[in-house]
Protein backbone atom coordinates (compact mmCIF):
# COMPACT_ATOMS: atom_id res chain seq x y z
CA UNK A 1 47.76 -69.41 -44.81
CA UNK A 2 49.32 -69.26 -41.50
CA UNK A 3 47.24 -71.31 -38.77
CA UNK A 4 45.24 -70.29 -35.85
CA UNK A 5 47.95 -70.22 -32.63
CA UNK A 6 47.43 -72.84 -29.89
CA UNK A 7 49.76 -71.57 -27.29
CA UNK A 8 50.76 -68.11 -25.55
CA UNK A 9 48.27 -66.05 -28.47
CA UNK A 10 45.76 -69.10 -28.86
CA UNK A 11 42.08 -66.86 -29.65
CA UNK A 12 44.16 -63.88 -31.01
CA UNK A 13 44.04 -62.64 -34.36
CA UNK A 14 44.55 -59.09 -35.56
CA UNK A 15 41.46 -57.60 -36.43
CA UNK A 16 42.34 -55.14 -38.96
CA UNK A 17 44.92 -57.25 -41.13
CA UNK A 18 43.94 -60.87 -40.01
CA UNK A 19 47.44 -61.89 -39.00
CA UNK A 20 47.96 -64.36 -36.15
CA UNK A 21 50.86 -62.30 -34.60
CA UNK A 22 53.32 -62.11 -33.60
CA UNK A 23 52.34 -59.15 -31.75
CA UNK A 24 53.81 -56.46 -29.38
CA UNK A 25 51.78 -56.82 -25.94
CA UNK A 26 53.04 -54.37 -23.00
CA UNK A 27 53.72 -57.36 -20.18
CA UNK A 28 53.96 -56.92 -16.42
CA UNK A 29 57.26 -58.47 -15.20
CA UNK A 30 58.48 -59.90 -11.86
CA UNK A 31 61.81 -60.68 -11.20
CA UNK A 32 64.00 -59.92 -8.45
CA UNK A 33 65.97 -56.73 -8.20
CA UNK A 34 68.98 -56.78 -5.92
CA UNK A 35 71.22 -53.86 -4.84
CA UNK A 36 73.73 -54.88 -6.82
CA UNK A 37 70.93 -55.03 -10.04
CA UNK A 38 69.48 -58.40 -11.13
CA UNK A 39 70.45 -61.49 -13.03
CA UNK A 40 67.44 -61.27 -16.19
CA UNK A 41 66.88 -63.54 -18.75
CA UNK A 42 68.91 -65.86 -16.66
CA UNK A 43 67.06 -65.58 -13.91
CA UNK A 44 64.29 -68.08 -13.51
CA UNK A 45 62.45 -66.37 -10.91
CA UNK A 46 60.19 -64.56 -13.04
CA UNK A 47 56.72 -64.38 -13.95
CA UNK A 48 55.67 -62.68 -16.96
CA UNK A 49 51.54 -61.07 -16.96
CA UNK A 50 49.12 -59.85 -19.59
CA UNK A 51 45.52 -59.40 -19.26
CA UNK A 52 42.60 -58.49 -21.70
CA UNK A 53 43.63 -54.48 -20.96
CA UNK A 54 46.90 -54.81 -21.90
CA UNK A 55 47.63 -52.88 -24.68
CA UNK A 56 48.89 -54.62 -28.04
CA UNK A 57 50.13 -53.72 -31.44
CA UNK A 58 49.87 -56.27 -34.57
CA UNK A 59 53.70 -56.28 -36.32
CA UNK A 60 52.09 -56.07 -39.15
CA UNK A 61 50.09 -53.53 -39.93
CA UNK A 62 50.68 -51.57 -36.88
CA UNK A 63 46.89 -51.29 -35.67
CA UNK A 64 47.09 -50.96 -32.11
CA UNK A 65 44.45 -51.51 -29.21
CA UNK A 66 44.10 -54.06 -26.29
CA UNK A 67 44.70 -57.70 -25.66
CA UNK A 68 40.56 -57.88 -26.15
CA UNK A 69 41.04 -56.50 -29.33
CA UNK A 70 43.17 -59.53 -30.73
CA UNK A 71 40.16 -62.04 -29.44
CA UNK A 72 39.06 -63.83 -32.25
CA UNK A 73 35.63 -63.77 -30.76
CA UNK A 74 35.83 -59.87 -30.76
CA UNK A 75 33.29 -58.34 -33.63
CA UNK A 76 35.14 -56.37 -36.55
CA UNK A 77 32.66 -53.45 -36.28
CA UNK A 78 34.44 -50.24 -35.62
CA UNK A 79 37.23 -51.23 -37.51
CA UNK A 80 36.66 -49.93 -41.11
CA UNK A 81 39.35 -46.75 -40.78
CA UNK A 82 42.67 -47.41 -41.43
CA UNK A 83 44.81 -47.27 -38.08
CA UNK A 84 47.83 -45.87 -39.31
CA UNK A 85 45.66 -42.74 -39.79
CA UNK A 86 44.35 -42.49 -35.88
């Protein structure tokens, strides 16, 4: 059995399927765009943002929802259709 994360997803497990990721989690980034275009992965001038609302898929089985919805914490009531059919 795969263990609990303790980094970037620490408190996140997929509600539906159980798995601890890795998941797909729609990210605010901020780097700097030049005329010319801009110098990314390289650059390392960037800052990389997710919050509770972000949205989030498990790789998984597909279920998809928010960041909040990964919580560990989070009840599993609500979650008895399968999401592949919503």
């Amino acid at each position: 059995m795969v263990k609990p994360n303790k980094d970037h997803l620490e408190g996140m497990r997929c509600q539906w399927c159980g798995s601890y990721g890795p998941f797909n989690i729609t990210v605010r980034l901020t780097i700097p765009i030049y005329d010319e275009g801009f110098d990314f992965p390289r650059s390392e001038d960037h800052t990389i943002y997710w919050d509770e609302d972000s949205p989030c898929q498990c790789n998984e089985c597909d279920y998809d929802g928010n960041v909040h919805d990964f919580n560990v914490a989070v009840e599993t009531e609500g979650h008895d259709e399968d999401p592949s059919s919503t």
